[in-house]
PDB file of N, CA and C in Angstrom:
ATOM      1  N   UNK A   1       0.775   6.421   3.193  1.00  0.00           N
ATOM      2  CA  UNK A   1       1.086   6.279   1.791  1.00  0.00           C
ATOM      3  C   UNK A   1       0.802   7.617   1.117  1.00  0.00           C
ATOM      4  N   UNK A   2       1.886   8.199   0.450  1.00  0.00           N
ATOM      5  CA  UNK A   2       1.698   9.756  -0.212  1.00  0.00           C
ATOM      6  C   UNK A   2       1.256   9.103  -1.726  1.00  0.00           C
ATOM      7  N   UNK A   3       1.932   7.854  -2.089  1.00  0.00           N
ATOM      8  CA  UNK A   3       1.512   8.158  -4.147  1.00  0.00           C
ATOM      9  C   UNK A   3       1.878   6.291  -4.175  1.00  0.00           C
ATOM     10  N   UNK A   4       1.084   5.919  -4.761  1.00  0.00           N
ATOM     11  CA  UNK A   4      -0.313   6.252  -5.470  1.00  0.00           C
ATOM     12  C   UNK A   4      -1.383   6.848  -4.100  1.00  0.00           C
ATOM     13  N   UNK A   5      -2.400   7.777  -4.204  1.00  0.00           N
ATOM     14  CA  UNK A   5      -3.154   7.707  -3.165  1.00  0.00           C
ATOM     15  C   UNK A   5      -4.147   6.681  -2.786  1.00  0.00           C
ATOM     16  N   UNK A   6      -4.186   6.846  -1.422  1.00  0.00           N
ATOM     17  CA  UNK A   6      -4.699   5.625  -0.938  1.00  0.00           C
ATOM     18  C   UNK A   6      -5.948   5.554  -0.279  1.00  0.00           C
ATOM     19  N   UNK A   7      -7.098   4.801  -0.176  1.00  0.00           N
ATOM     20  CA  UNK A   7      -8.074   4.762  -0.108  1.00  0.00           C
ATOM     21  C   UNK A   7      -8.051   5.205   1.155  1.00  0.00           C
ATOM     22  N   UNK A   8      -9.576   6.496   1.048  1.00  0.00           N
ATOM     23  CA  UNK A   8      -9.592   7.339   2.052  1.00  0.00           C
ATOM     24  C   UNK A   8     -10.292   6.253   3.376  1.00  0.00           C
ATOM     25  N   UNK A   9      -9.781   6.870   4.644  1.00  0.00           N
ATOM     26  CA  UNK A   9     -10.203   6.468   6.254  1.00  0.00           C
ATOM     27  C   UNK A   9     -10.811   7.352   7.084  1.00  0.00           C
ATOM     28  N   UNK A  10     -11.583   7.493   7.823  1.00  0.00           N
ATOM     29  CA  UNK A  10     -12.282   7.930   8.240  1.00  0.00           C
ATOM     30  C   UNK A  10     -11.642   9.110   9.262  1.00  0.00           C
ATOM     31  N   UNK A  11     -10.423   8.777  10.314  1.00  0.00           N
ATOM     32  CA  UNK A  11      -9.462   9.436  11.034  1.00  0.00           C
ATOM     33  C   UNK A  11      -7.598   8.898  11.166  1.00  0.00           C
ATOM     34  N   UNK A  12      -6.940   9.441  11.199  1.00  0.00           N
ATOM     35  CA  UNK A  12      -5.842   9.329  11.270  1.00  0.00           C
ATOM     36  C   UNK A  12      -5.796   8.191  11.973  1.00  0.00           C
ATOM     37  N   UNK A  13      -6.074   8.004  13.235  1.00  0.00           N
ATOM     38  CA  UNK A  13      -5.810   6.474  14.063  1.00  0.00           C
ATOM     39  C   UNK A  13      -7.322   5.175  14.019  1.00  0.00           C
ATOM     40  N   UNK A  14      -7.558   5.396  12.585  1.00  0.00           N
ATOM     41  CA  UNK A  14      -8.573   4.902  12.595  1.00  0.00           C
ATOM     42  C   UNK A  14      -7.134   3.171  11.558  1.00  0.00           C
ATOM     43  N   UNK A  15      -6.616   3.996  10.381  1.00  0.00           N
ATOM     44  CA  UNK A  15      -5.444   3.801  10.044  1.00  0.00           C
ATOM     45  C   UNK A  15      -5.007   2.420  10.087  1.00  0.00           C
ATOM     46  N   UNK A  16      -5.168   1.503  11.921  1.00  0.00           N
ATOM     47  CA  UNK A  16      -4.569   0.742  12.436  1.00  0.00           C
ATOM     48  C   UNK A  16      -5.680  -0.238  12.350  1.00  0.00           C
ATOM     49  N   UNK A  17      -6.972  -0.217  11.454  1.00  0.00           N
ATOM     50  CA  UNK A  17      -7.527  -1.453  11.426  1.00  0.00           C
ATOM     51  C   UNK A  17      -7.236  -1.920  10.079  1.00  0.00           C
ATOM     52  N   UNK A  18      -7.116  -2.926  10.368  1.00  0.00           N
ATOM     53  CA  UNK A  18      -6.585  -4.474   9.098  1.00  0.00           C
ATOM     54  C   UNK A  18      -7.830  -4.163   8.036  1.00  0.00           C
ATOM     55  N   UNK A  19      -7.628  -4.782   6.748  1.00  0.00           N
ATOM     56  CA  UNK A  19      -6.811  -4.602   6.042  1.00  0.00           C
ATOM     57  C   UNK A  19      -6.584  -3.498   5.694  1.00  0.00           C
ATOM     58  N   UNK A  20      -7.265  -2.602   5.566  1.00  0.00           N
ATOM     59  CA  UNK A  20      -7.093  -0.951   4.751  1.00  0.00           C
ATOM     60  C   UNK A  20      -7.204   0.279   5.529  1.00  0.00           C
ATOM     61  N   UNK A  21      -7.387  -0.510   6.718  1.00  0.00           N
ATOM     62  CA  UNK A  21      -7.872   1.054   7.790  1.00  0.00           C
ATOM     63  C   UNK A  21      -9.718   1.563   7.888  1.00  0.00           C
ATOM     64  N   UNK A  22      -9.660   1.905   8.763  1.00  0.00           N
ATOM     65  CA  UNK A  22     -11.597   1.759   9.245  1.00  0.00           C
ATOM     66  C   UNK A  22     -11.982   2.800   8.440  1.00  0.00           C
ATOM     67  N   UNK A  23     -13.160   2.623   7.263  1.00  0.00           N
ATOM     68  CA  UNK A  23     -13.328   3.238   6.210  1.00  0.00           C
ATOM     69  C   UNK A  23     -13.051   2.924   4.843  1.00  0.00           C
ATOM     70  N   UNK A  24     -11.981   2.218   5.225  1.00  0.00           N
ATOM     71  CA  UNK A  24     -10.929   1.822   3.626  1.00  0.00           C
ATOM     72  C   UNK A  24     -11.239   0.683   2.952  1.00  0.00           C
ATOM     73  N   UNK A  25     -12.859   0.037   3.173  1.00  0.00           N
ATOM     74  CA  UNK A  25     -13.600  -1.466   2.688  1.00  0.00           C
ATOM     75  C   UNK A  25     -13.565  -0.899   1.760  1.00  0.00           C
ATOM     76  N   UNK A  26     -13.746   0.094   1.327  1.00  0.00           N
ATOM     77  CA  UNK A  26     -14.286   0.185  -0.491  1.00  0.00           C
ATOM     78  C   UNK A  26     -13.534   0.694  -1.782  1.00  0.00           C
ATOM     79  N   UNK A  27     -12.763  -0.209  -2.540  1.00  0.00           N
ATOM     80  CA  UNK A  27     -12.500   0.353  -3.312  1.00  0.00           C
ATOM     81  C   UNK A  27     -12.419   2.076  -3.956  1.00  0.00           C
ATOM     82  N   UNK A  28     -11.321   2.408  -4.199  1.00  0.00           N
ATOM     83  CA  UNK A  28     -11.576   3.679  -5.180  1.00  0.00           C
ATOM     84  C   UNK A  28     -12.234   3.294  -6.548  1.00  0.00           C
ATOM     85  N   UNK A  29     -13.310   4.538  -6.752  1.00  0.00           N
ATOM     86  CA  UNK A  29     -13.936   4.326  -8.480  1.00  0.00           C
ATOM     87  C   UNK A  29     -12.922   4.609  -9.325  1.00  0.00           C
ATOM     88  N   UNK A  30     -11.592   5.066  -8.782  1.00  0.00           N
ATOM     89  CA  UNK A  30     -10.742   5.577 -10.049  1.00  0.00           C
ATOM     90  C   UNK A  30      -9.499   4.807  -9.699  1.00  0.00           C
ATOM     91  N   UNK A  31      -8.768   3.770 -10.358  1.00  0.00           N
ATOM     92  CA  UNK A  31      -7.490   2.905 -10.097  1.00  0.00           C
ATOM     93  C   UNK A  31      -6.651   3.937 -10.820  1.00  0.00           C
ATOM     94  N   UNK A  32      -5.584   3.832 -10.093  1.00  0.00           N
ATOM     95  CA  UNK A  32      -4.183   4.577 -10.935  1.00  0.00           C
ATOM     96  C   UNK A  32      -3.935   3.573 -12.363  1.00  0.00           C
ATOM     97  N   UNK A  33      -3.195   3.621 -12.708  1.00  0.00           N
ATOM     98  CA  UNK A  33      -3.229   2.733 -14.081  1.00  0.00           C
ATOM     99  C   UNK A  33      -1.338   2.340 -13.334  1.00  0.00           C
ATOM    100  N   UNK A  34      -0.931   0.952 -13.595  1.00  0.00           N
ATOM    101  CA  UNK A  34       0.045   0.338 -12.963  1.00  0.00           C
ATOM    102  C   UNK A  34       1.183   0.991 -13.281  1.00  0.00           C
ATOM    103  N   UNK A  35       1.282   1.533 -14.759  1.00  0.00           N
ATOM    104  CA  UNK A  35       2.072   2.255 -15.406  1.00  0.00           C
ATOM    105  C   UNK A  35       2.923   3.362 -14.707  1.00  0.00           C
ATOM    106  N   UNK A  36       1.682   4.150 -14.104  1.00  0.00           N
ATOM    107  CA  UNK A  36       2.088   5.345 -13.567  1.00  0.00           C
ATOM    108  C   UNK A  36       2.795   5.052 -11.829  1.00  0.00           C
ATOM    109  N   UNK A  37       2.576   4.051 -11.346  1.00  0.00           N
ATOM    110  CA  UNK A  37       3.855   3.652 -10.038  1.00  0.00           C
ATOM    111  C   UNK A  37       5.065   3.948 -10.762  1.00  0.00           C
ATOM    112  N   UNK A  38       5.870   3.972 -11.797  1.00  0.00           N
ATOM    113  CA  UNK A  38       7.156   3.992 -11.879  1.00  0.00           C
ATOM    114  C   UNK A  38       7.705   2.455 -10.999  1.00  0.00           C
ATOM    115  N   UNK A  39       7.106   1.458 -11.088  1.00  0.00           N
ATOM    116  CA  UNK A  39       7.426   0.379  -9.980  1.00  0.00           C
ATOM    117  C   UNK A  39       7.818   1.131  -8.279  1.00  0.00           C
ATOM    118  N   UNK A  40       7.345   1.748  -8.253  1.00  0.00           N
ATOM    119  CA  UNK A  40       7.080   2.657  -6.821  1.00  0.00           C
ATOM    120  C   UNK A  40       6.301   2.747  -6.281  1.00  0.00           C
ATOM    121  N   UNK A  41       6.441   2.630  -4.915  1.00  0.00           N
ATOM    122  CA  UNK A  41       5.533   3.292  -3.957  1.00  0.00           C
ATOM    123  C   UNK A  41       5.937   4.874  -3.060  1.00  0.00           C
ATOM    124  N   UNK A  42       5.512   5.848  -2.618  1.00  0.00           N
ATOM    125  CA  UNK A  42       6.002   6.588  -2.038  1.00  0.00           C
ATOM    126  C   UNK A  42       5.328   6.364  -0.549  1.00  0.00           C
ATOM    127  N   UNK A  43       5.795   6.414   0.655  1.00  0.00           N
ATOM    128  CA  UNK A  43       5.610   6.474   1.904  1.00  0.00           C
ATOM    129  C   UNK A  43       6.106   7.699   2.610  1.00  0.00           C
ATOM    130  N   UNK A  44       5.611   7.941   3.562  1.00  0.00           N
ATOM    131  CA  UNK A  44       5.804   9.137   4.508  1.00  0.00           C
ATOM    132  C   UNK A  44       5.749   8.621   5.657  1.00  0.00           C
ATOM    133  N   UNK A  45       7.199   9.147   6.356  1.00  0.00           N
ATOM    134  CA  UNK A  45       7.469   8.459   7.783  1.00  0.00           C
ATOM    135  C   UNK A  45       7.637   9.799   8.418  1.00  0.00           C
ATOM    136  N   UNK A  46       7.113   9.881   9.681  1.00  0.00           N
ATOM    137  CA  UNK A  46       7.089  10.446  10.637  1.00  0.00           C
ATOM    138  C   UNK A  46       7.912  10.481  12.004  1.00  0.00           C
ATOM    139  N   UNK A  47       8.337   9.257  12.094  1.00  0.00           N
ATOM    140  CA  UNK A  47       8.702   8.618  13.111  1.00  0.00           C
ATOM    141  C   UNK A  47      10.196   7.824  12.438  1.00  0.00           C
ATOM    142  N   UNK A  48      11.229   7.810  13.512  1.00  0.00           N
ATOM    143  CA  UNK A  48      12.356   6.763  13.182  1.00  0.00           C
ATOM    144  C   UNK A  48      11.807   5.332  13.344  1.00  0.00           C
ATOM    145  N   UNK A  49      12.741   4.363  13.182  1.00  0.00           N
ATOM    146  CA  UNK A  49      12.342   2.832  13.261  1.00  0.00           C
ATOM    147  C   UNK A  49      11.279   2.397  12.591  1.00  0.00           C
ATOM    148  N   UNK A  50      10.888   2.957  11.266  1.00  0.00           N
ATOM    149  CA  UNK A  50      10.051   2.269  10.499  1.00  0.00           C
ATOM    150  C   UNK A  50      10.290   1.094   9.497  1.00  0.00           C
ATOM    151  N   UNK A  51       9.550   0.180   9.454  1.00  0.00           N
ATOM    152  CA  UNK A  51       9.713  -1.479   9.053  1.00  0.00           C
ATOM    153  C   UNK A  51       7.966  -1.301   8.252  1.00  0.00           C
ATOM    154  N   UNK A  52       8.014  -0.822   6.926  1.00  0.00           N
ATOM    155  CA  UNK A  52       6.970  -1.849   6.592  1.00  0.00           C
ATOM    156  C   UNK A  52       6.920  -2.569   5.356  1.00  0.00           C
ATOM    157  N   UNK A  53       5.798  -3.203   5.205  1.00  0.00           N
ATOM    158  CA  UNK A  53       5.694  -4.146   3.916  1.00  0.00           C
ATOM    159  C   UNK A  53       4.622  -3.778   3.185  1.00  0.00           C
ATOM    160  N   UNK A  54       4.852  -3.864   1.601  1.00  0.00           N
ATOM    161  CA  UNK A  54       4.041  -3.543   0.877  1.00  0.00           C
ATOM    162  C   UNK A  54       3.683  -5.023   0.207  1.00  0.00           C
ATOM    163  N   UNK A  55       2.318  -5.155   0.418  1.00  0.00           N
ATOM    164  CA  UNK A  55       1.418  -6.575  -0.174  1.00  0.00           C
ATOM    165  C   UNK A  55       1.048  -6.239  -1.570  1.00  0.00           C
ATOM    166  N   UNK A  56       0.333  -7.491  -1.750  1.00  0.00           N
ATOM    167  CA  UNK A  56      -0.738  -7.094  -3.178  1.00  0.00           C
ATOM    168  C   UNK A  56      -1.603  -7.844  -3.113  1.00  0.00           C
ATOM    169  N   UNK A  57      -3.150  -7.836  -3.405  1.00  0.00           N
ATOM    170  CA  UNK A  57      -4.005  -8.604  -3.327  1.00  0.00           C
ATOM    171  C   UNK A  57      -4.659  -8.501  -4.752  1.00  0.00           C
ATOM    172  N   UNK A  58      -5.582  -9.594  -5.222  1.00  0.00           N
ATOM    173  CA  UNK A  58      -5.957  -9.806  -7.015  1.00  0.00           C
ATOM    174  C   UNK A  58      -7.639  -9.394  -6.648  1.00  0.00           C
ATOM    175  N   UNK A  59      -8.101  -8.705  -7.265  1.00  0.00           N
ATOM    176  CA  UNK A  59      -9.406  -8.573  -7.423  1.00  0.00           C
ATOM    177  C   UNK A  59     -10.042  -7.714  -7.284  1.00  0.00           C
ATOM    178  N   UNK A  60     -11.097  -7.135  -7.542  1.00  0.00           N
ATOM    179  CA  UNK A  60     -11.560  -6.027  -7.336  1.00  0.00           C
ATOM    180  C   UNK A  60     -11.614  -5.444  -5.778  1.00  0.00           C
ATOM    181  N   UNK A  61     -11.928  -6.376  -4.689  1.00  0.00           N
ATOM    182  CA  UNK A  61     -11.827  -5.662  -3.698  1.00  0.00           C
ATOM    183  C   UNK A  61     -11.071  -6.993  -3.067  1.00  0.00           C
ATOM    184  N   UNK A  62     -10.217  -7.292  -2.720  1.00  0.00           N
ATOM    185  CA  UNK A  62      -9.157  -8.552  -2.106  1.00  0.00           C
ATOM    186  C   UNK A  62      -9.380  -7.862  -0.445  1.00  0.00           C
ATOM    187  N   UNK A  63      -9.573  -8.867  -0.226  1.00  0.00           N
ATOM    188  CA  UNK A  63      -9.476  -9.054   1.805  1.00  0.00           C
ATOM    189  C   UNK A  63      -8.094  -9.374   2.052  1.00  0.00           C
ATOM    190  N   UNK A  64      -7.587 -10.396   1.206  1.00  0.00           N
ATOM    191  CA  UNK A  64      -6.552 -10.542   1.400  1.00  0.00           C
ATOM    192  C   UNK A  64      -5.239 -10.346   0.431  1.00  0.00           C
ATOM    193  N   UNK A  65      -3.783 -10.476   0.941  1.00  0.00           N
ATOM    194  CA  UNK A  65      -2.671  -9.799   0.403  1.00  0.00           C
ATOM    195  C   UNK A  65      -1.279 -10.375   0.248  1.00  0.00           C
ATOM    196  N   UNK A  66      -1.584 -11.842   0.106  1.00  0.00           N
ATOM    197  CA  UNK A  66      -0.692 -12.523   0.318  1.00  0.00           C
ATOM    198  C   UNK A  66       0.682 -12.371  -0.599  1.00  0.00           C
ATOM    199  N   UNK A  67       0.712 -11.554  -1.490  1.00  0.00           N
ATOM    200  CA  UNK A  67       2.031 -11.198  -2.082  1.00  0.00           C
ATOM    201  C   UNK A  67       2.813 -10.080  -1.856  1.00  0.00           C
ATOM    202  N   UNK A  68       4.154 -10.299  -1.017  1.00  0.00           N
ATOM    203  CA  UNK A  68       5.046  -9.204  -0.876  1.00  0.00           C
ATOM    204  C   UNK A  68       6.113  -9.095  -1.770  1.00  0.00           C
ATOM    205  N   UNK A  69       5.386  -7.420  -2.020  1.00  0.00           N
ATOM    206  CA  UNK A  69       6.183  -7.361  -3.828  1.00  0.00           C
ATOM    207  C   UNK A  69       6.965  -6.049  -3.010  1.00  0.00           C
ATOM    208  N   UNK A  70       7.165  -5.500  -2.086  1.00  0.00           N
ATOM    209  CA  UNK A  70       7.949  -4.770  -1.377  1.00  0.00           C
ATOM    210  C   UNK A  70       7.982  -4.198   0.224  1.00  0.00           C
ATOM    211  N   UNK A  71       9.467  -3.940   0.530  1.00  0.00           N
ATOM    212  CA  UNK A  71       9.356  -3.747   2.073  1.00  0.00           C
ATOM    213  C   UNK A  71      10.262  -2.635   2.110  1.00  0.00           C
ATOM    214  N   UNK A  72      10.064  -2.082   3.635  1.00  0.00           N
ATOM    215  CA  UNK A  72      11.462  -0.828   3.993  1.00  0.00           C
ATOM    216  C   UNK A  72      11.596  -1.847   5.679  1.00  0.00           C
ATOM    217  N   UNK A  73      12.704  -2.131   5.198  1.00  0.00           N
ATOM    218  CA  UNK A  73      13.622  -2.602   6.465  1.00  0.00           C
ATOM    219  C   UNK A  73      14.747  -1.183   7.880  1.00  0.00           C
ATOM    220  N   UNK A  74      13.591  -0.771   8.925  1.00  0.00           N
ATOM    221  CA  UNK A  74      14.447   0.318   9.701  1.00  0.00           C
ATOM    222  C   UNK A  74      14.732   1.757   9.603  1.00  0.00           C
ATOM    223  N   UNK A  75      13.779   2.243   8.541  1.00  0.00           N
ATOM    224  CA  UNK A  75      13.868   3.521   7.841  1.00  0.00           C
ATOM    225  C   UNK A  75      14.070   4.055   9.136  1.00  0.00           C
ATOM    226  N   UNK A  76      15.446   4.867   9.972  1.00  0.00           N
ATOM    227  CA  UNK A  76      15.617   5.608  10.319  1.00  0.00           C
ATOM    228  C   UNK A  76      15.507   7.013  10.450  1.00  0.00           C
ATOM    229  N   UNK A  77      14.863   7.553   8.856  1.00  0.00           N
ATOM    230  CA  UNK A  77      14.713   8.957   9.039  1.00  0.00           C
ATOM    231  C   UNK A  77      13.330   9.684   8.427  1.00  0.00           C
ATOM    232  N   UNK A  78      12.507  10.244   9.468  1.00  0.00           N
ATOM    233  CA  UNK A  78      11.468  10.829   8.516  1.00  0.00           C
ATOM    234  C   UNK A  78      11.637  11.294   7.728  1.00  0.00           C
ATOM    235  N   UNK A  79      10.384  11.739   6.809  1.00  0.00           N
ATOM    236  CA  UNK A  79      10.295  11.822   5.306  1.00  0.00           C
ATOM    237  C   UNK A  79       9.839  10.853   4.289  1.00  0.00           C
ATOM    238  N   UNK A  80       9.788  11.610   3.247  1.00  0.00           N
ATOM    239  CA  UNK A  80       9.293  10.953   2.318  1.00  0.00           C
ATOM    240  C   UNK A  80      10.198   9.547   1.598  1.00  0.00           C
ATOM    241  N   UNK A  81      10.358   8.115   1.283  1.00  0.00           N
ATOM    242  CA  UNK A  81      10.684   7.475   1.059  1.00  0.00           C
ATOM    243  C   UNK A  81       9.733   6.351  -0.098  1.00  0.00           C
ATOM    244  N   UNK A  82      11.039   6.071  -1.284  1.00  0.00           N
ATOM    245  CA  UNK A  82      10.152   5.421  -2.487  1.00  0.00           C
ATOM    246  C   UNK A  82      10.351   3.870  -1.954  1.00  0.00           C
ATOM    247  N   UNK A  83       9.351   3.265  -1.958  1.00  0.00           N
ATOM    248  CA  UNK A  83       9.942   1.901  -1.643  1.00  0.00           C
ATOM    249  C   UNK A  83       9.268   1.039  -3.337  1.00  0.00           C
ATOM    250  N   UNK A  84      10.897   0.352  -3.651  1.00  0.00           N
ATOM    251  CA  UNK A  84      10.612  -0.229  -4.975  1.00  0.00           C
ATOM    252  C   UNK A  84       9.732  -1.386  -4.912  1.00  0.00           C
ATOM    253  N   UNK A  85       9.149  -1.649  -5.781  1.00  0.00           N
ATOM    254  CA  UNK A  85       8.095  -2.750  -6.208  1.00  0.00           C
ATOM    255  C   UNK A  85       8.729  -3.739  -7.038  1.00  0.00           C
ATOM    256  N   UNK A  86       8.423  -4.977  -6.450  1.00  0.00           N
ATOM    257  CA  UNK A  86       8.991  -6.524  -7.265  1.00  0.00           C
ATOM    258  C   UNK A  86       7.876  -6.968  -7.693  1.00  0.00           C
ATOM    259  N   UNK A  87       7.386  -6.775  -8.845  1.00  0.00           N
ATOM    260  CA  UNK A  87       5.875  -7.124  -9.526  1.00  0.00           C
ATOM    261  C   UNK A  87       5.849  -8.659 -10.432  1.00  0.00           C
ATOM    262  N   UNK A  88       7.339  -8.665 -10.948  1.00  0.00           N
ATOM    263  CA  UNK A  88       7.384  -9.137 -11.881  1.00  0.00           C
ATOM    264  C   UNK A  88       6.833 -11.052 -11.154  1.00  0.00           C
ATOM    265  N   UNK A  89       7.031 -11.089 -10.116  1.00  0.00           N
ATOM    266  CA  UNK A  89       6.822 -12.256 -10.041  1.00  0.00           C
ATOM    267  C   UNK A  89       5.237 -12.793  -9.192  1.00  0.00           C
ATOM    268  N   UNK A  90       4.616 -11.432  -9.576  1.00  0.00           N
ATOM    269  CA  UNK A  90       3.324 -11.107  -9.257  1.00  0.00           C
ATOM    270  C   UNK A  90       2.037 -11.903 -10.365  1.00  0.00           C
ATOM    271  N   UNK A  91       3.074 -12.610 -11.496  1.00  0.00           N
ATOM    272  CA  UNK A  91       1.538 -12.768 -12.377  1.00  0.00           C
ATOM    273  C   UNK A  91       0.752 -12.320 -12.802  1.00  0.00           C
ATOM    274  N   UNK A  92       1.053 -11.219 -13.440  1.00  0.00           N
ATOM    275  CA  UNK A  92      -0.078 -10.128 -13.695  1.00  0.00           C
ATOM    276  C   UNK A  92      -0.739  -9.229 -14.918  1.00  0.00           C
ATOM    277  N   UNK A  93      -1.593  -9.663 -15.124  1.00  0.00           N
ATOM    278  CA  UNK A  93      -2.130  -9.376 -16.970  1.00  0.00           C
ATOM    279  C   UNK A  93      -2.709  -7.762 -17.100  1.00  0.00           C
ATOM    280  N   UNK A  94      -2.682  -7.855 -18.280  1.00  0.00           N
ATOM    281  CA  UNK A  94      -3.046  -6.293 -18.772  1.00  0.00           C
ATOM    282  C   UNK A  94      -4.609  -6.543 -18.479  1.00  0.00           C
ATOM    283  N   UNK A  95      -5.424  -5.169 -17.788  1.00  0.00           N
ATOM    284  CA  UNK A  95      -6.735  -5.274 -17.187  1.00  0.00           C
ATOM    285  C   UNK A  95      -7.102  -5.878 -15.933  1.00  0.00           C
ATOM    286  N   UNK A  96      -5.815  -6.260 -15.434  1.00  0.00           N
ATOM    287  CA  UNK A  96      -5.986  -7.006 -13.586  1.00  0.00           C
ATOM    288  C   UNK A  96      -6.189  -5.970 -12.737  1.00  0.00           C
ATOM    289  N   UNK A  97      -7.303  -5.894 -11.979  1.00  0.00           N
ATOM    290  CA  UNK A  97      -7.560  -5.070 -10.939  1.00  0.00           C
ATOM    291  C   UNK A  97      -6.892  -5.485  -9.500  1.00  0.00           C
ATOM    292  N   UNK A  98      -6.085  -5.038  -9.206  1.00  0.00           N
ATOM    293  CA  UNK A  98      -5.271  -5.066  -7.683  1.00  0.00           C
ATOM    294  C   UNK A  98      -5.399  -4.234  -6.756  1.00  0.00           C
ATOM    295  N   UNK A  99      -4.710  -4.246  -5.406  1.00  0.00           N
ATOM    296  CA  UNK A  99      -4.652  -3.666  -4.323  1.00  0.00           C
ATOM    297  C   UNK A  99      -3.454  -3.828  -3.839  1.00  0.00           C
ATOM    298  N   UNK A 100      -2.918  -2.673  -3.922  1.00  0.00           N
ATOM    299  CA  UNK A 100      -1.735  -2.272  -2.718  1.00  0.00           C
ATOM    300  C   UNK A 100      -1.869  -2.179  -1.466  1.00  0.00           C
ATOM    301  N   UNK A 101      -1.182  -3.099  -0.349  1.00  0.00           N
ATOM    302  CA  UNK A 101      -1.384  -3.053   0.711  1.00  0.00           C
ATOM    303  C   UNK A 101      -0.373  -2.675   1.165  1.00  0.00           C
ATOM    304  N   UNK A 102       0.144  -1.322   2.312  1.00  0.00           N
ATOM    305  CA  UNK A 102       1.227  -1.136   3.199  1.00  0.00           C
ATOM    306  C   UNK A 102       0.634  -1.261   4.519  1.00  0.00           C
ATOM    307  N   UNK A 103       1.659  -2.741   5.580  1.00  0.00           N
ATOM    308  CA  UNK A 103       1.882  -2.410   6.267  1.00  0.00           C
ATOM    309  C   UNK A 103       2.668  -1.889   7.031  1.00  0.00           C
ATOM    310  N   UNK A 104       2.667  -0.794   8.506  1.00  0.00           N
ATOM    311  CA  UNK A 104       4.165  -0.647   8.748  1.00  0.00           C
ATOM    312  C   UNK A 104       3.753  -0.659  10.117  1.00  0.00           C
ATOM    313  N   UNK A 105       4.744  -1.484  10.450  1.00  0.00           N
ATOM    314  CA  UNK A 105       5.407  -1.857  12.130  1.00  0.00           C
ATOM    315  C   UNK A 105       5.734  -0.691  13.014  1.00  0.00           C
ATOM    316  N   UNK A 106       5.030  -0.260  13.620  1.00  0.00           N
ATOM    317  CA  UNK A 106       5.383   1.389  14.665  1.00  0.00           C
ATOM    318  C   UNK A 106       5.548   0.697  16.206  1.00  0.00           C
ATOM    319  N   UNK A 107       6.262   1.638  16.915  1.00  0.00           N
ATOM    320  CA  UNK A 107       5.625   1.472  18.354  1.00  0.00           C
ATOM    321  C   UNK A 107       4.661   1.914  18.706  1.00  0.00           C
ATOM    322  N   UNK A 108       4.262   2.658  18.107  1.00  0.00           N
ATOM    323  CA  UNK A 108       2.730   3.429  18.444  1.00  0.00           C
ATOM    324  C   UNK A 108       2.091   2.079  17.967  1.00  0.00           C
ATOM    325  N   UNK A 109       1.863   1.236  17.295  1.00  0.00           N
ATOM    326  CA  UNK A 109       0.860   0.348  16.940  1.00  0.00           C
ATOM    327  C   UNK A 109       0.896   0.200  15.073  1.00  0.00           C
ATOM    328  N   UNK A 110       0.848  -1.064  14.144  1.00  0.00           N
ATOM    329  CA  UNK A 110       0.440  -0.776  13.215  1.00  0.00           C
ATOM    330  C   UNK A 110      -0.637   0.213  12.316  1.00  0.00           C
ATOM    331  N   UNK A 111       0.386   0.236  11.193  1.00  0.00           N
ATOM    332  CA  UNK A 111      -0.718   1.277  10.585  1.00  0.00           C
ATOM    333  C   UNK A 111      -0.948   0.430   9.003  1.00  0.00           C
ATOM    334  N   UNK A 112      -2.332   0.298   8.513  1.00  0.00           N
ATOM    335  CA  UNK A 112      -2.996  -0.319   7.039  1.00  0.00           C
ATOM    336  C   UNK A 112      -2.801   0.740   6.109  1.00  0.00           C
ATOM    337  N   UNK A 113      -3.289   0.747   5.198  1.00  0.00           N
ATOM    338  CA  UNK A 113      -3.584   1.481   4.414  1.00  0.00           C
ATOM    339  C   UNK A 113      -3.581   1.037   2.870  1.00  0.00           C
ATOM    340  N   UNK A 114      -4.411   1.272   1.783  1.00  0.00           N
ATOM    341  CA  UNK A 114      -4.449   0.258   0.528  1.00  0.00           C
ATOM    342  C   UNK A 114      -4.905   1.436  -0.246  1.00  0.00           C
ATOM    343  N   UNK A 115      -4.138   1.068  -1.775  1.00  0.00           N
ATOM    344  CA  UNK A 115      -4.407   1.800  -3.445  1.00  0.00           C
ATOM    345  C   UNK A 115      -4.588   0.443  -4.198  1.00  0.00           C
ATOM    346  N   UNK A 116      -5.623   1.196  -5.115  1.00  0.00           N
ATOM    347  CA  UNK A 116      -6.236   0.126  -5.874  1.00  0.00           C
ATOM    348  C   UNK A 116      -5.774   0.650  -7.232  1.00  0.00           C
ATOM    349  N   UNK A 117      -5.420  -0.647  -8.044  1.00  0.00           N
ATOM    350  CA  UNK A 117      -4.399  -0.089  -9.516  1.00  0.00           C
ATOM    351  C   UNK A 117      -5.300  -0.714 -10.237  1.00  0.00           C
ATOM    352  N   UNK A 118      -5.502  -0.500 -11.816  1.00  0.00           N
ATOM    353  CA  UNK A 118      -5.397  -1.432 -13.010  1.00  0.00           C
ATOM    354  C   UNK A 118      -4.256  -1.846 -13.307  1.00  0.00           C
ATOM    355  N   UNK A 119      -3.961  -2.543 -14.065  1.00  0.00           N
ATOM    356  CA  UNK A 119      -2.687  -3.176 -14.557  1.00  0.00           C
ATOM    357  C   UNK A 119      -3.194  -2.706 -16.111  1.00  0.00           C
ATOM    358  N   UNK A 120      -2.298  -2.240 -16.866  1.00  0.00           N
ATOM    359  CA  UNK A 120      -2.511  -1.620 -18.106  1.00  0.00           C
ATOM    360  C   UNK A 120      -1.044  -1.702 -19.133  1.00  0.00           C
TER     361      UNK A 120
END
């Protein structure tokens, strides 16, 4: 995940532990404000055949992510890629603390990774 940034991990293939990647239990002290996604996410692919999904979880620190408010279906080409956000049917009040969750489907193995927003 290039933007919003995403809660730091300890090593690159650390990455592939659920939910946020090994390191990534703790919240950022600073949430992006929801505003500033542009209803976007930005991702960085490396690799062809990328498939992932972007979750959302409610709370200050959510374990879990049961809302998919966006996906990239096969991204064929590295680089940078915006994947749009479907929020609206997310429920979501001014001052809600959330979590962005991307996962993405590799052959190398899944990769986690999570940004924590206000809603503003």
């Amino acid at each position: 995940m290039v933007f919003p940034i995403p809660r730091p991990v300890n090593l690159d293939n650390d990455r592939t532990v659920a939910p946020c990647g090994l390191g990534g239990e703790v919240p950022s002290p600073s949430r992006i404000s929801h505003s500033e996604l542009n209803n976007t996410v930005t991702l960085k692919f490396y690799f062809t055949r990328n498939h992932c999904n972007v979750y959302l979880g409610k709370g200050e620190n959510p374990t879990s992510f049961p809302i998919r408010v966006g996906a990239v279906f096969d991204n064929q080409n590295p680089g940078e890629f915006k994947v749009p956000l479907l929020l609206k049917n997310a429920d979501l009040k001014k001052g809600d603390l959330v979590t962005l969750q991307t996962v993405c489907y590799m052959d190398l193995g899944d990769v986690f990774q999570c940004s924590d927003i206000i809603v503003d």
